[in-house]
Protein backbone atom coordinates (compact mmCIF):
# COMPACT_ATOMS: atom_id res chain seq x y z
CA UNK A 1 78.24 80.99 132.41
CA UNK A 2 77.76 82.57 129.02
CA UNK A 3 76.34 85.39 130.61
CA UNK A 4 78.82 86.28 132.34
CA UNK A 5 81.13 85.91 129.16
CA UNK A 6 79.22 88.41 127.53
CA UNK A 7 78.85 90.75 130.28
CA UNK A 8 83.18 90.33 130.56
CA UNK A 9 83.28 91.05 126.83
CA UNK A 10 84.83 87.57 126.35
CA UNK A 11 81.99 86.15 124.54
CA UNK A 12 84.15 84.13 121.91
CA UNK A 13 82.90 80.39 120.50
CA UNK A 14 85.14 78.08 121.67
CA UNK A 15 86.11 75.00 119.43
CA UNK A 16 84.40 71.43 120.34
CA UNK A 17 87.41 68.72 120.14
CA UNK A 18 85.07 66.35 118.92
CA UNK A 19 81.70 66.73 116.01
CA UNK A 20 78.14 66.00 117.28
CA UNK A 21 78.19 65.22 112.99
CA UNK A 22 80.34 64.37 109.98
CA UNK A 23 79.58 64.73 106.45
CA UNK A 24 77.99 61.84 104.62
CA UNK A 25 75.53 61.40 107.35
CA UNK A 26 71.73 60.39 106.63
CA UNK A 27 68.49 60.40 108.98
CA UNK A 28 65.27 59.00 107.90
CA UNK A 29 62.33 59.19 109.26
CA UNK A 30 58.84 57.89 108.83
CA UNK A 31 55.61 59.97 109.76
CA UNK A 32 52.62 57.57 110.80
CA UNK A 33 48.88 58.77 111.57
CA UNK A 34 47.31 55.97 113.54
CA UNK A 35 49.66 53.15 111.98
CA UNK A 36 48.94 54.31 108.79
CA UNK A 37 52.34 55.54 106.78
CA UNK A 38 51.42 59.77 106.20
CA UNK A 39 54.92 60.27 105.05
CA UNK A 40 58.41 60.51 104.91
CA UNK A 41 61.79 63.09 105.59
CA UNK A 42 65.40 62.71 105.35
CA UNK A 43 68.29 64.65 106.24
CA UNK A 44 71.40 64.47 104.37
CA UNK A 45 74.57 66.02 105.90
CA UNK A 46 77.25 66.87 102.80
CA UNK A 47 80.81 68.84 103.01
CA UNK A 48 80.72 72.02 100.63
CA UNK A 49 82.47 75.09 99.73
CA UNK A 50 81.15 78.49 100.79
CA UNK A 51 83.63 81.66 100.01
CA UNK A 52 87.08 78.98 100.44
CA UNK A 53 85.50 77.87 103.28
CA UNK A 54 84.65 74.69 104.23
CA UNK A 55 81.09 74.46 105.54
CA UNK A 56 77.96 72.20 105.91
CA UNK A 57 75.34 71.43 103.31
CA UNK A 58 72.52 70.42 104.90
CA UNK A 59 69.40 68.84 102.48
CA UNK A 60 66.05 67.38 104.25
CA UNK A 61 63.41 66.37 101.56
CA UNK A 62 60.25 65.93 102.59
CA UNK A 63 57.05 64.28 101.55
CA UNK A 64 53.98 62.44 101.94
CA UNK A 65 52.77 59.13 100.69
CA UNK A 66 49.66 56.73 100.27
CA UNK A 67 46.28 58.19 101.28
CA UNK A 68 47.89 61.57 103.17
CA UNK A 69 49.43 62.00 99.39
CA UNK A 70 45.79 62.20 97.66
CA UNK A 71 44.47 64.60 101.06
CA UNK A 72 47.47 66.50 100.90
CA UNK A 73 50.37 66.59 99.19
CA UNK A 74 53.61 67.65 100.29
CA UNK A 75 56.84 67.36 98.24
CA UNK A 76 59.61 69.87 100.09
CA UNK A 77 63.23 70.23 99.90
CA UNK A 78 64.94 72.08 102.80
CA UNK A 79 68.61 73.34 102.46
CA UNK A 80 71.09 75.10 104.53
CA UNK A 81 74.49 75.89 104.53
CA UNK A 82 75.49 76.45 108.66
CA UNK A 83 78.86 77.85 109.37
């Protein structure tokens, strides 16, 4: 169907009536190698300004924990601001 949008020069996004996400959401997860807690990620969804526009900030923080943190350590933040 979008295809043929495109094709018909009509390719414009239409507007969902409802969010798949609102700001103020969290995920966490927990990584595990054999039972054995590797590590750990979360995902924070926050409401910013971007030009006078109201957008997304998007933060996931990763890292690892226990014996994976003495193999290999990983401490990473992630952010995005999607339109």
């Amino acid at each position: 169907m979008l295809n043929c949008l495109t094709i018909l020069g009509q390719s414009r996004a239409i507007p969902a009536k409802s969010k798949a996400y609102l700001a103020g959401e969290r995920l966490t997860y927990s990584l595990k190698f054999g039972g054995i807690q590797a590590g750990q990620a979360e995902i924070f969804l926050l409401q910013a300004n971007y030009q006078n526009k109201p957008v997304y900030h998007a933060k996931v923080t990763a890292q690892t924990v226990g014996l994976a943190e003495k193999l290999y350590s990983v401490k990473d933040i992630f952010e995005s601001y999607p339109q």
